[in-house]
C-alpha atoms as a PDB file:
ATOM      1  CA  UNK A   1      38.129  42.720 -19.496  1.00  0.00           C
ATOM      2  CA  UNK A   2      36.839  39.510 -21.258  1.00  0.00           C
ATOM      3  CA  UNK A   3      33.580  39.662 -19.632  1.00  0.00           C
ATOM      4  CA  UNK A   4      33.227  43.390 -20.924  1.00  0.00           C
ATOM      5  CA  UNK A   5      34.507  42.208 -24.317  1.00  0.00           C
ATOM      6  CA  UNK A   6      31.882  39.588 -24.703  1.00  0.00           C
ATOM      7  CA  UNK A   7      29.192  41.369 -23.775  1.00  0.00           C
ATOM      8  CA  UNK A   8      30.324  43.786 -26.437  1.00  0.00           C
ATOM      9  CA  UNK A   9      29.801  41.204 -29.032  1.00  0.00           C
ATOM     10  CA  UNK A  10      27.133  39.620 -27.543  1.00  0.00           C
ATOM     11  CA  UNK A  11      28.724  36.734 -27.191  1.00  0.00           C
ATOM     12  CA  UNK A  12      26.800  33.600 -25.651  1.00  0.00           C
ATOM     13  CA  UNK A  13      27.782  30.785 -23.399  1.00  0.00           C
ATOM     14  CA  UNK A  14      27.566  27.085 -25.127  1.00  0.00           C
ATOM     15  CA  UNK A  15      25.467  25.509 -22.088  1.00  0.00           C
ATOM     16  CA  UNK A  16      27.793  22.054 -22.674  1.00  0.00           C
ATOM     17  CA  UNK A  17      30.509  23.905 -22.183  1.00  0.00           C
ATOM     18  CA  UNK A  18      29.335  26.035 -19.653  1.00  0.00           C
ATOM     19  CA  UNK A  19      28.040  22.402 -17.769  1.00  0.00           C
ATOM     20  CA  UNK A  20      31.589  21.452 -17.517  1.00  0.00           C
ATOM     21  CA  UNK A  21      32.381  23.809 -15.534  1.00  0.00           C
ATOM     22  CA  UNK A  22      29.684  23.839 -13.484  1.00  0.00           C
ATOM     23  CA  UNK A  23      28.778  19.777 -13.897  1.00  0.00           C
ATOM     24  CA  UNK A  24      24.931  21.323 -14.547  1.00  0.00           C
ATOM     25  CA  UNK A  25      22.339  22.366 -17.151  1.00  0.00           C
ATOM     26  CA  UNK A  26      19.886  23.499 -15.125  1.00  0.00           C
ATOM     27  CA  UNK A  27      17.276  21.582 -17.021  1.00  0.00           C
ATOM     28  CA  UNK A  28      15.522  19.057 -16.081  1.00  0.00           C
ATOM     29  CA  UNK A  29      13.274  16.770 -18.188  1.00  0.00           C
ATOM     30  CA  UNK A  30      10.132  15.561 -18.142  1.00  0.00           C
ATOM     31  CA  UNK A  31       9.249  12.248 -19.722  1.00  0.00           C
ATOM     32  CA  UNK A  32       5.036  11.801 -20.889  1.00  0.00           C
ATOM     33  CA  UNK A  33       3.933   7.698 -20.549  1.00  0.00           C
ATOM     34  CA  UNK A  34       1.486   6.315 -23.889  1.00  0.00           C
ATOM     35  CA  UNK A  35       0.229   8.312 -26.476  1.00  0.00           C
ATOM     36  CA  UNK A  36      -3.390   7.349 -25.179  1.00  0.00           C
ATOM     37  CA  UNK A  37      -3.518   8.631 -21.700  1.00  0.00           C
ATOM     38  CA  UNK A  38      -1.082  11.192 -21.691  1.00  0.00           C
ATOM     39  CA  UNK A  39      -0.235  14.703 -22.958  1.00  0.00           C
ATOM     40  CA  UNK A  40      -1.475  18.241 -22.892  1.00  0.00           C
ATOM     41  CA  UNK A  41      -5.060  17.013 -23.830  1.00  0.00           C
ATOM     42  CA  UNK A  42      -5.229  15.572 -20.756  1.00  0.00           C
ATOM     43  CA  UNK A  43      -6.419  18.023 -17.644  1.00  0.00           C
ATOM     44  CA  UNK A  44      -4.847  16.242 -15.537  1.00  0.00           C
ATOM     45  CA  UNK A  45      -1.430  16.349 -16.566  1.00  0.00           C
ATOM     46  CA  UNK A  46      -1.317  19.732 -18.161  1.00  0.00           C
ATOM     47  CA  UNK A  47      -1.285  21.374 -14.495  1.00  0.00           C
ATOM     48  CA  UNK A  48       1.450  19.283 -13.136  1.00  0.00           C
ATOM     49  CA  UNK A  49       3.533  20.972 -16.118  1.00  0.00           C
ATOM     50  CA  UNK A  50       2.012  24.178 -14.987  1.00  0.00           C
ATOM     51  CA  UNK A  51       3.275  23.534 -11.484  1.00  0.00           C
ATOM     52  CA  UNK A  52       6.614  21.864 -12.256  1.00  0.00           C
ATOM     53  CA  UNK A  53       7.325  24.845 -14.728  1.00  0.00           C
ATOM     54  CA  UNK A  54       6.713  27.146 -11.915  1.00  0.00           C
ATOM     55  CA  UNK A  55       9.113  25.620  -9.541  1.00  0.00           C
ATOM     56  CA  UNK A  56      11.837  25.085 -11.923  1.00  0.00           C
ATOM     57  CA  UNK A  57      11.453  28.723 -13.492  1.00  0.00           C
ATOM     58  CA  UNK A  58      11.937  30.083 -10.119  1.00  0.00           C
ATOM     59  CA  UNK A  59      15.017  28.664  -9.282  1.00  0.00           C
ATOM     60  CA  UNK A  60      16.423  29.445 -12.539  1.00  0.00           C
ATOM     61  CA  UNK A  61      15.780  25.689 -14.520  1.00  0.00           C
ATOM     62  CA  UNK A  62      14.422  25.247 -17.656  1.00  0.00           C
ATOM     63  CA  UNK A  63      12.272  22.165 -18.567  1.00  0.00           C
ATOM     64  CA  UNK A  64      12.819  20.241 -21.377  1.00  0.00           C
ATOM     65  CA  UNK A  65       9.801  18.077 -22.194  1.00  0.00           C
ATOM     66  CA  UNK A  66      10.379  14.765 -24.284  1.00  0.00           C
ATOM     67  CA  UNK A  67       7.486  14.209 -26.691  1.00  0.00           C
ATOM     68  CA  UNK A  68       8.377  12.008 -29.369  1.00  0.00           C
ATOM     69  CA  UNK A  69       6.011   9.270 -28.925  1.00  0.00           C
ATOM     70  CA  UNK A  70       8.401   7.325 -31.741  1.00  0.00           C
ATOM     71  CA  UNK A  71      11.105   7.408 -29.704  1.00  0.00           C
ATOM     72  CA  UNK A  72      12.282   3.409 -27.982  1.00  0.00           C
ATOM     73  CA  UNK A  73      12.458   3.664 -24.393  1.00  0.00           C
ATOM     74  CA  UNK A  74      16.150   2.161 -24.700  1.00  0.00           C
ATOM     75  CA  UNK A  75      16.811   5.833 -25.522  1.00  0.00           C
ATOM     76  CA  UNK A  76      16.086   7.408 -22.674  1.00  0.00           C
ATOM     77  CA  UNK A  77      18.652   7.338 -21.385  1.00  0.00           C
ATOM     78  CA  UNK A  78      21.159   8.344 -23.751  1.00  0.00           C
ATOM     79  CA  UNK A  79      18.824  11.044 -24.896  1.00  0.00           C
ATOM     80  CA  UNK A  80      19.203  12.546 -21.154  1.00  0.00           C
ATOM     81  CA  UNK A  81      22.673  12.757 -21.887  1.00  0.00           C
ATOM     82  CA  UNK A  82      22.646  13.760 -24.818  1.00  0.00           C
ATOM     83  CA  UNK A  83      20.622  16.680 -23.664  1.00  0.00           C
ATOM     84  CA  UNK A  84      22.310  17.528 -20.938  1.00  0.00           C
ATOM     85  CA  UNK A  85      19.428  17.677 -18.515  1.00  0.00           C
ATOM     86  CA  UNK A  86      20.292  17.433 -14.481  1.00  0.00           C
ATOM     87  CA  UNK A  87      17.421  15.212 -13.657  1.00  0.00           C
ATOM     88  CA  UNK A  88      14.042  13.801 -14.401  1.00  0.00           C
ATOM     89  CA  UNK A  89      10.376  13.591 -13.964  1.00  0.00           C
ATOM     90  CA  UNK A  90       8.538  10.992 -15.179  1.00  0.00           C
ATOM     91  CA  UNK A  91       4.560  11.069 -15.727  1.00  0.00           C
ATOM     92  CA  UNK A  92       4.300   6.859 -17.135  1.00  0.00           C
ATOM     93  CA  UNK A  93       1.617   5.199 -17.776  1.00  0.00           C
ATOM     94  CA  UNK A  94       1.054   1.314 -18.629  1.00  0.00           C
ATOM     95  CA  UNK A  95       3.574  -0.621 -19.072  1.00  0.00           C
ATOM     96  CA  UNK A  96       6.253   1.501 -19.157  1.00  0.00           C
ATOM     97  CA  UNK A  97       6.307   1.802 -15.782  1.00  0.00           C
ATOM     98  CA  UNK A  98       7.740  -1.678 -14.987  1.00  0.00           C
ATOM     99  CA  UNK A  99       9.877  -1.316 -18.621  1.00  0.00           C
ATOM    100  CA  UNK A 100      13.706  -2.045 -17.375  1.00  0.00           C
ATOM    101  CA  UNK A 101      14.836   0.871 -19.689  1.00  0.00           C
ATOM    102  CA  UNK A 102      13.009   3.305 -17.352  1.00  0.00           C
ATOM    103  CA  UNK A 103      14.659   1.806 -14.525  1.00  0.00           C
ATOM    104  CA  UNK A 104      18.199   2.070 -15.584  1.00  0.00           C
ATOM    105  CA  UNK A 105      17.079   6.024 -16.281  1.00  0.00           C
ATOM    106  CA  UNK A 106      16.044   6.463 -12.439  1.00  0.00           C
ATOM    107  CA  UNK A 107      19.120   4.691 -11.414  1.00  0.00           C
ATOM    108  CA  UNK A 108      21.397   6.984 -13.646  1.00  0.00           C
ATOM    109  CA  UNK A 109      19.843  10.060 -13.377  1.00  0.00           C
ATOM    110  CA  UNK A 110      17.736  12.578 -10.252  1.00  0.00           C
ATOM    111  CA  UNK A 111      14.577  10.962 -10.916  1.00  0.00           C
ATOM    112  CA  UNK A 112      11.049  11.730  -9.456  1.00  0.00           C
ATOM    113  CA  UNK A 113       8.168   9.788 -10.676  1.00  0.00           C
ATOM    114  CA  UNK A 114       4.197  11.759 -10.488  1.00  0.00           C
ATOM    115  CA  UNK A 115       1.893   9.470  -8.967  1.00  0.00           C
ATOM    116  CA  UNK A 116       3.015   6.789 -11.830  1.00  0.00           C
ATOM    117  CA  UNK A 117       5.190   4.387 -10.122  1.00  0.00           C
ATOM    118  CA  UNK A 118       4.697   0.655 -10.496  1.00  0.00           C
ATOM    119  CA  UNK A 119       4.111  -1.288  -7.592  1.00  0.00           C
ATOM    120  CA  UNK A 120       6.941  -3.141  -8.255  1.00  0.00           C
ATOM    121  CA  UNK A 121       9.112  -0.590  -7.319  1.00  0.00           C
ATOM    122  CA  UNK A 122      10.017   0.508  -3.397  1.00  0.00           C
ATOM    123  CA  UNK A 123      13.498   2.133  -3.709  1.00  0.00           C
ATOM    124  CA  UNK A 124      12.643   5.029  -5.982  1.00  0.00           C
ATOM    125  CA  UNK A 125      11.318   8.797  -5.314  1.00  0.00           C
ATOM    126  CA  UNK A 126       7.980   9.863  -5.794  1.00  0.00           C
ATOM    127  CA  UNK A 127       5.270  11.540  -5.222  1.00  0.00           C
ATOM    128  CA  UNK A 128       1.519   9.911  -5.096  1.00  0.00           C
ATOM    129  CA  UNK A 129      -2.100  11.409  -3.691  1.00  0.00           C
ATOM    130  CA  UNK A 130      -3.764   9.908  -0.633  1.00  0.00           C
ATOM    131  CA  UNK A 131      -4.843   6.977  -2.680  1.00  0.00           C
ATOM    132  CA  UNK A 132      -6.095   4.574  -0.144  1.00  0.00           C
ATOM    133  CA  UNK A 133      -7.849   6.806   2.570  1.00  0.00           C
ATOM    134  CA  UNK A 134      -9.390   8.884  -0.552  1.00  0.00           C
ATOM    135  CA  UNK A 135     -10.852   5.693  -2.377  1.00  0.00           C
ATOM    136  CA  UNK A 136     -11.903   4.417   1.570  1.00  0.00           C
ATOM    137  CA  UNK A 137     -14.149   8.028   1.256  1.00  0.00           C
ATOM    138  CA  UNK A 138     -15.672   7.278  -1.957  1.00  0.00           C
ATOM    139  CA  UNK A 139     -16.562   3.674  -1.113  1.00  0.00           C
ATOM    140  CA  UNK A 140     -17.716   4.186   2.132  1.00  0.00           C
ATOM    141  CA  UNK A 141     -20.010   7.197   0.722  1.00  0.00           C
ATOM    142  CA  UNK A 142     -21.719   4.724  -1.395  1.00  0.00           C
ATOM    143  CA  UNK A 143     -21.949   1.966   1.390  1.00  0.00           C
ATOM    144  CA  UNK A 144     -23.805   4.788   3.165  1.00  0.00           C
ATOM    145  CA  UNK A 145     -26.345   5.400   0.472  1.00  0.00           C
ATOM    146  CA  UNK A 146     -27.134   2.355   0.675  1.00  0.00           C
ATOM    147  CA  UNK A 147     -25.314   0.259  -1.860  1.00  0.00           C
ATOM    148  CA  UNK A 148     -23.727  -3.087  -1.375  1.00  0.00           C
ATOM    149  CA  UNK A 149     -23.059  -4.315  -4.929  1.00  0.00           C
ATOM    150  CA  UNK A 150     -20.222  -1.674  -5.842  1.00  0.00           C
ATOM    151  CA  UNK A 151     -18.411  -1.991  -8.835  1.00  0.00           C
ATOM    152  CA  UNK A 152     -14.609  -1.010  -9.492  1.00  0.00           C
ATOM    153  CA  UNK A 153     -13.554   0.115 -12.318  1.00  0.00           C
ATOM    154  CA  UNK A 154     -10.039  -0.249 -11.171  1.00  0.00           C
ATOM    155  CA  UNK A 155      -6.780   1.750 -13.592  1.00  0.00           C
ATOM    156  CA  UNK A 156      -4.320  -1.080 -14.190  1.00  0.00           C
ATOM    157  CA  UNK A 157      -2.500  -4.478 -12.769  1.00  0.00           C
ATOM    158  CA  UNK A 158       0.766  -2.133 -12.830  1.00  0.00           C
ATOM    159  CA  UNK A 159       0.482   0.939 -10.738  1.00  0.00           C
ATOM    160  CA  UNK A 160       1.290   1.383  -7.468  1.00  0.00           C
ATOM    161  CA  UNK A 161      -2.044   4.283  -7.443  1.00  0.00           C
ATOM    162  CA  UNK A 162      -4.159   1.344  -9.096  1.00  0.00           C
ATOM    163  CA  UNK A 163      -3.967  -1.043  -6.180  1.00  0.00           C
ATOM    164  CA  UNK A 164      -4.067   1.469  -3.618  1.00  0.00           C
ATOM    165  CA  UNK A 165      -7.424   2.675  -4.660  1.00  0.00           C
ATOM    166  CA  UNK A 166      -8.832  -0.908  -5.086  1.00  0.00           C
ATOM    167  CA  UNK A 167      -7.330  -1.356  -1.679  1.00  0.00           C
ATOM    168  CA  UNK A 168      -8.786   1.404  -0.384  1.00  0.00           C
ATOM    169  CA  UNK A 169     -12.042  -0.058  -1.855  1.00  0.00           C
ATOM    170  CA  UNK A 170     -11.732  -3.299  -0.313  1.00  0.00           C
ATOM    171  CA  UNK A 171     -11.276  -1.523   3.034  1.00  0.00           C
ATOM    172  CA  UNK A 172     -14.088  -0.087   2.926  1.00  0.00           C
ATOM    173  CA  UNK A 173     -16.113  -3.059   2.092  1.00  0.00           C
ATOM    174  CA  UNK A 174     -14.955  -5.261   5.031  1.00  0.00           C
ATOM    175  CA  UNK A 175     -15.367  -2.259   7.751  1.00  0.00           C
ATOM    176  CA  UNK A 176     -19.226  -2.787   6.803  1.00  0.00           C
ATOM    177  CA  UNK A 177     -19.485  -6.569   6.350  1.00  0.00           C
ATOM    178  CA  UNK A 178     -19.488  -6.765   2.574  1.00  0.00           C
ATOM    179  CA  UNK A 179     -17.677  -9.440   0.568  1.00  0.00           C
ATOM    180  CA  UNK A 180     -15.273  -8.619  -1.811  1.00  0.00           C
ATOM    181  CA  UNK A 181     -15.726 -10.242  -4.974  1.00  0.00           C
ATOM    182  CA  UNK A 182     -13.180 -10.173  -7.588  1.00  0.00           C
ATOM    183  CA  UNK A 183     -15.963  -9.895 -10.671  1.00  0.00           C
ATOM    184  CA  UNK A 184     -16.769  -6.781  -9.815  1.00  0.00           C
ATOM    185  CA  UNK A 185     -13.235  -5.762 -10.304  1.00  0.00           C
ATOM    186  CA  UNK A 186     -12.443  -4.776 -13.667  1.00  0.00           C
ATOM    187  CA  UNK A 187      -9.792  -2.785 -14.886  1.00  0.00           C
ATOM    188  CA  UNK A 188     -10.310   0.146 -17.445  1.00  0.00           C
ATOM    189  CA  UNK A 189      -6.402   1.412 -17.886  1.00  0.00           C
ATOM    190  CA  UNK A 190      -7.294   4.756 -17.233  1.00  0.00           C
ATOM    191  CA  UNK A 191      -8.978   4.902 -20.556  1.00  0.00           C
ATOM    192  CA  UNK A 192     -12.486   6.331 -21.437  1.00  0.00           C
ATOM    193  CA  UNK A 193     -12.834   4.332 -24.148  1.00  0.00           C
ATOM    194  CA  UNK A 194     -12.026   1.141 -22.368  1.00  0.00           C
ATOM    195  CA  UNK A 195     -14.747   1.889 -19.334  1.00  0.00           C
ATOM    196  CA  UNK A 196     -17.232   2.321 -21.911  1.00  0.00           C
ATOM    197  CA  UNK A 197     -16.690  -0.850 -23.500  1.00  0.00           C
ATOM    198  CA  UNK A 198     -16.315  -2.777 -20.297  1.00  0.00           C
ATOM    199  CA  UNK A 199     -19.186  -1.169 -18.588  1.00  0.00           C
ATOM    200  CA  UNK A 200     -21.618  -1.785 -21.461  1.00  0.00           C
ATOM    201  CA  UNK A 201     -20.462  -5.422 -21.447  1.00  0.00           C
ATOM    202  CA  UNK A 202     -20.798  -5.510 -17.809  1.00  0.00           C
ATOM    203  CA  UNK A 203     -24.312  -4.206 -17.544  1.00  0.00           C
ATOM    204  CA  UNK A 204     -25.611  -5.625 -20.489  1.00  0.00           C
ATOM    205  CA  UNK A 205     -26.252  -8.567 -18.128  1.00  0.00           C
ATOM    206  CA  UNK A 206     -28.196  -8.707 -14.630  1.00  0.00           C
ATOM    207  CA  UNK A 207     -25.591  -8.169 -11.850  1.00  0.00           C
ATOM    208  CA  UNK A 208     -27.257  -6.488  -9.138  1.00  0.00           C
ATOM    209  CA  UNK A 209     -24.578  -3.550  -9.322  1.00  0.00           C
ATOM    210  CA  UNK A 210     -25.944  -0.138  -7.679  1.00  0.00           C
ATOM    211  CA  UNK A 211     -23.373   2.020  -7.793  1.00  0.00           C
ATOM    212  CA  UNK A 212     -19.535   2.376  -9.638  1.00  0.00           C
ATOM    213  CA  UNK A 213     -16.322   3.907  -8.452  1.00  0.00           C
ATOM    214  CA  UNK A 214     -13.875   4.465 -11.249  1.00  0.00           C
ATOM    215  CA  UNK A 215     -10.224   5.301 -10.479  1.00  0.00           C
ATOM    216  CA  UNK A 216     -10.311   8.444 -12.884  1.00  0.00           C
ATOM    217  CA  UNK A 217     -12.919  10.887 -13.909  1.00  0.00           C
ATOM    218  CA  UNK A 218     -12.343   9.839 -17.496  1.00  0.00           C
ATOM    219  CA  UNK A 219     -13.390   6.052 -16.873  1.00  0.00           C
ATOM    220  CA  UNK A 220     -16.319   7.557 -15.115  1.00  0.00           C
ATOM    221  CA  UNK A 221     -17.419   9.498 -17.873  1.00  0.00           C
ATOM    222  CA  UNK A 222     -17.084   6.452 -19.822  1.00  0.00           C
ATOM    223  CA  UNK A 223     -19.243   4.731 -17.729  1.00  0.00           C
ATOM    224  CA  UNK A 224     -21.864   7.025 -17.361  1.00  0.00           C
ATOM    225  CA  UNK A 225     -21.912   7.411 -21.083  1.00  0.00           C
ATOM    226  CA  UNK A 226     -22.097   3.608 -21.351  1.00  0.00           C
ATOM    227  CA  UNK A 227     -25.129   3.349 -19.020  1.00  0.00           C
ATOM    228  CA  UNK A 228     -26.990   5.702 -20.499  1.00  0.00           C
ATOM    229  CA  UNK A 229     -26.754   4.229 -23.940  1.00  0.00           C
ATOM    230  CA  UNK A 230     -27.793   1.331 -22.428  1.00  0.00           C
ATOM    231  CA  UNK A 231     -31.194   2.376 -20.852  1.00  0.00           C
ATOM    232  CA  UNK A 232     -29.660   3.030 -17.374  1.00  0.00           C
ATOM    233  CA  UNK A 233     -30.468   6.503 -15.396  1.00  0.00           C
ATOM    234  CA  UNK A 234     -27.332   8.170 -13.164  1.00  0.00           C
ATOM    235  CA  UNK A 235     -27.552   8.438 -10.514  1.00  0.00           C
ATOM    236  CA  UNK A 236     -31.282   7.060 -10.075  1.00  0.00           C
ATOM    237  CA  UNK A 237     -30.315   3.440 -11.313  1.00  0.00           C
ATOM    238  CA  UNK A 238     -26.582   3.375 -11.222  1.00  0.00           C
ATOM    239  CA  UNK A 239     -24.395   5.589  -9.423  1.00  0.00           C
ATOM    240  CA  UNK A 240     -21.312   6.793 -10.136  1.00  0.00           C
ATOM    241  CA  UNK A 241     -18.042   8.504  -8.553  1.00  0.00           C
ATOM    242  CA  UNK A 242     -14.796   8.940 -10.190  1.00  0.00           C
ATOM    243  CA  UNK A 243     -11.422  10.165  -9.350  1.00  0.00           C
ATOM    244  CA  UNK A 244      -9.099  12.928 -10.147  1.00  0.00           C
ATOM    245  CA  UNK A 245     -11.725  16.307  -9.860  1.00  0.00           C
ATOM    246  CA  UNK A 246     -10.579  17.346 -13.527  1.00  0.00           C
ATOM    247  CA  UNK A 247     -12.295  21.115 -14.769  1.00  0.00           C
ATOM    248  CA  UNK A 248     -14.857  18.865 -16.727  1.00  0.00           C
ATOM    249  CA  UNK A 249     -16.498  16.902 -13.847  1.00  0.00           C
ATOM    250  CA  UNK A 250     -18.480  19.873 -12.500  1.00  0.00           C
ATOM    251  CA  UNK A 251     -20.068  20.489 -15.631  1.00  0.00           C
ATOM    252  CA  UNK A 252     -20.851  16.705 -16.354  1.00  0.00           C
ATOM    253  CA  UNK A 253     -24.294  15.591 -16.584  1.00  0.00           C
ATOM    254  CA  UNK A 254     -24.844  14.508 -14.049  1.00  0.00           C
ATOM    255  CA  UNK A 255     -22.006  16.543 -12.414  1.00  0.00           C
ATOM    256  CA  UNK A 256     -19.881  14.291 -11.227  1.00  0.00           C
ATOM    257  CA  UNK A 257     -18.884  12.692  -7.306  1.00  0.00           C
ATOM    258  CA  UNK A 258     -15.419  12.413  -7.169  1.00  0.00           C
ATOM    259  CA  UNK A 259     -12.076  12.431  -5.583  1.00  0.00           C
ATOM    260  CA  UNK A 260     -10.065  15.834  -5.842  1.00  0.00           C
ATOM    261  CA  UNK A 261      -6.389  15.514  -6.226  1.00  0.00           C
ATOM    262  CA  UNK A 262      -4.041  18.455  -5.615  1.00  0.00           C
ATOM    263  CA  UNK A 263      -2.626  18.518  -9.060  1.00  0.00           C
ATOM    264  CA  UNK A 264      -0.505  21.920  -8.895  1.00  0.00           C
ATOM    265  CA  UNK A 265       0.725  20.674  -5.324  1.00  0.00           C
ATOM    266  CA  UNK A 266       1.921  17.688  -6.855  1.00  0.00           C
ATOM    267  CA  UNK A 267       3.508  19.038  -9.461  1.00  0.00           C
ATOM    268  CA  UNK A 268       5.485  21.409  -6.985  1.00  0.00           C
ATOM    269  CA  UNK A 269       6.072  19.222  -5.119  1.00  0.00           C
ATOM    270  CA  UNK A 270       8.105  16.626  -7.546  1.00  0.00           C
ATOM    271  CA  UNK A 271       9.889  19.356  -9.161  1.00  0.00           C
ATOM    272  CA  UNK A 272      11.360  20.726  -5.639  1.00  0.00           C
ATOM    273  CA  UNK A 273      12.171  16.998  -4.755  1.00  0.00           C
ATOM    274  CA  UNK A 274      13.814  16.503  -7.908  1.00  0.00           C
ATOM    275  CA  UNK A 275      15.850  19.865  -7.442  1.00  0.00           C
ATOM    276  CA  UNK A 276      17.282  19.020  -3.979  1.00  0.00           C
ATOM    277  CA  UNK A 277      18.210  15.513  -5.744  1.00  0.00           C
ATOM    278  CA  UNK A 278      20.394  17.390  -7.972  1.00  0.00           C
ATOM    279  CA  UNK A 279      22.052  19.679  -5.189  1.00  0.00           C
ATOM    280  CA  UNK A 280      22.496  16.903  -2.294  1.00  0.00           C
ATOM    281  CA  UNK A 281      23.396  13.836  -4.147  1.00  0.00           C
ATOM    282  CA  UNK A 282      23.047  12.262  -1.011  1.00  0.00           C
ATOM    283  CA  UNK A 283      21.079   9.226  -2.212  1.00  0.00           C
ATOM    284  CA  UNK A 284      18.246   9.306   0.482  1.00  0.00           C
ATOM    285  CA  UNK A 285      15.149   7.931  -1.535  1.00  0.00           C
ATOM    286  CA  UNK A 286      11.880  10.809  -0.977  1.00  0.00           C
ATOM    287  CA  UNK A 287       8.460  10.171  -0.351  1.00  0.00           C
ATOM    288  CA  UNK A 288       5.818  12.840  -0.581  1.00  0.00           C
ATOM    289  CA  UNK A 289       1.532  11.919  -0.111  1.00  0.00           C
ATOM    290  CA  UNK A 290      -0.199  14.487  -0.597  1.00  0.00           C
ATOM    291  CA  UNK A 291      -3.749  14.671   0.614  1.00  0.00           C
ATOM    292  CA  UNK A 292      -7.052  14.475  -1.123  1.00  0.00           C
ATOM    293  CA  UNK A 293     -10.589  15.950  -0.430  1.00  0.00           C
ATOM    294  CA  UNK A 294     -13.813  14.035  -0.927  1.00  0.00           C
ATOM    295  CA  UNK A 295     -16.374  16.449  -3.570  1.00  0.00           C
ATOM    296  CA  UNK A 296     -20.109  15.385  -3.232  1.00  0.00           C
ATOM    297  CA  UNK A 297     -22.026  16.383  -6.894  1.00  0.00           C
ATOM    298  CA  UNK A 298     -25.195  14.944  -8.150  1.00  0.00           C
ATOM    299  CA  UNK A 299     -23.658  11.618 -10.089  1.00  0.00           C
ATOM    300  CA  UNK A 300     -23.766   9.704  -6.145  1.00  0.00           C
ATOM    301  CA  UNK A 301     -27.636  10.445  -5.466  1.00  0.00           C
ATOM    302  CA  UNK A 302     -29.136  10.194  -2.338  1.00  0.00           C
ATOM    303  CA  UNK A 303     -29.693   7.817   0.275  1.00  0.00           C
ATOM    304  CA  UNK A 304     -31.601   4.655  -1.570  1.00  0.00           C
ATOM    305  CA  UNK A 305     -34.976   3.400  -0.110  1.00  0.00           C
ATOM    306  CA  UNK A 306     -35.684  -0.237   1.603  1.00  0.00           C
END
């Protein structure tokens, strides 16, 4: 009788008071990291939405997607509350990843971090690509060539992905007898912008550098734009491979060597983590690696003479 009444007026549930009922939104949140580096601009993080909105939709969530970039991290939390939401995914980048406020939210909350955890961090659930086999692939592909003087143009000195793929890198190097030095180490934060200033700095010298691998396609496209300003030829002088496989690398000039990450997998992936978070409770930290595939373009070359 009440149920037939309400839908007479079309009457509609408050979701709070709904939730207290049924101690759930069915929403879950997903936080963006720096103004910079992330956001819908970006290729690669528009198709983890893609994919998390997907999953969710299907099992009858919503998302709710925090973008005010104004917004103090000590609000997080109470903003999560304040909206209700049953659990979290958080795409970070920089600093925030080791910021304590972000910590208290994954210890409050169902919380799944996208290949954006700090290093720092062991007892928290995630999801991360085959960072150090995949960067292993890329380096070794250059060693192959014929290059011994590889550059890396690491991410940052805070996530867990960043030292992966310089330890993948290093791998690589020792397997064929080739010292690792720390100068040709740099790090680039993910940025284009950055890659192009450190690269022209870098090269604007003698080094006897060959080759590059950047841990995202955008640093490599700021390197190859760098060299090329400054005289240099890709891949004939310098070559380059990057990481990520975004839409834009195949149309690059040169088209671009890189690392393909499974972005809609990971995406899925997270957001079906995060949703048997919220229905076990059972407190059992998850790991997911998803694999990678090697993609051979023009920006590598060929095999180098002598």
């Amino acid at each position: 009788m009440i149920l037939d009444v309400a839908k007479e007026m079309d009457y509609l549930p408050n979701v709070m008071a709904r939730g207290l009922i049924t101690k759930k939104s069915n929403t879950i949140g997903i936080f963006f990291g720096d103004r910079q580096n992330s956001g819908f601009d970006n290729p690669f993080f528009s198709e983890l939405i893609r994919s998390i909105k997907d999953v969710a939709g299907a099992e009858g969530y919503d998302i709710l997607i925090f973008a005010n970039q104004k917004r103090n991290t000590s609000s997080y939390k109470t903003i999560c509350y304040e909206k209700g939401v049953d659990g979290v995914i958080l795409i970070l980048t920089g600093d925030q990843r080791t910021d304590e406020n972000i910590r208290e939210l994954h210890e409050s909350l169902p919380t799944v971090y996208i290949d954006s955890v700090s290093y720092q961090y062991t007892n928290v659930n995630f999801v991360e690509t085959e960072n150090v086999n995949a960067s292993f692939q890329a380096v070794e592909h250059l060693i192959q060539l014929g290059h011994t003087r590889i550059l890396k143009m690491a991410g940052d000195q805070v996530a867990k992905a960043s030292y992966d793929r310089i330890e993948g890198y290093k791998q690589a190097l020792n397997k064929y007898g080739h010292k690792v030095d720390s100068d040709l180490i740099l790090y680039g934060e993910f940025s284009r912008d950055k890659a192009y200033q450190l690269t022209k700095r870098f090269f604007s010298k003698d080094s006897g550098v060959t080759a590059v691998f950047a841990s995202s396609d955008m640093m490599a496209f700021g390197i190859i734009d760098a060299l090329k300003d400054l005289g240099f030829k890709v891949p004939e002088d310098i070559a380059v491979i990057g990481f990520d496989d975004i839409d834009e690398s195949k149309d690059y000039q040169p088209p671009l060597t890189t690392v393909h990450q499974q972005r809609f997998t990971m995406g899925e992936t997270a957001a079906k983590m995060l949703l048997q978070l919220i229905d076990s409770q059972d407190g059992i930290t998850r790991h997911a690696t998803i694999p990678a595939r090697f993609v051979i373009r023009e920006s590598s070359g060929t095999k180098r003479e002598g």
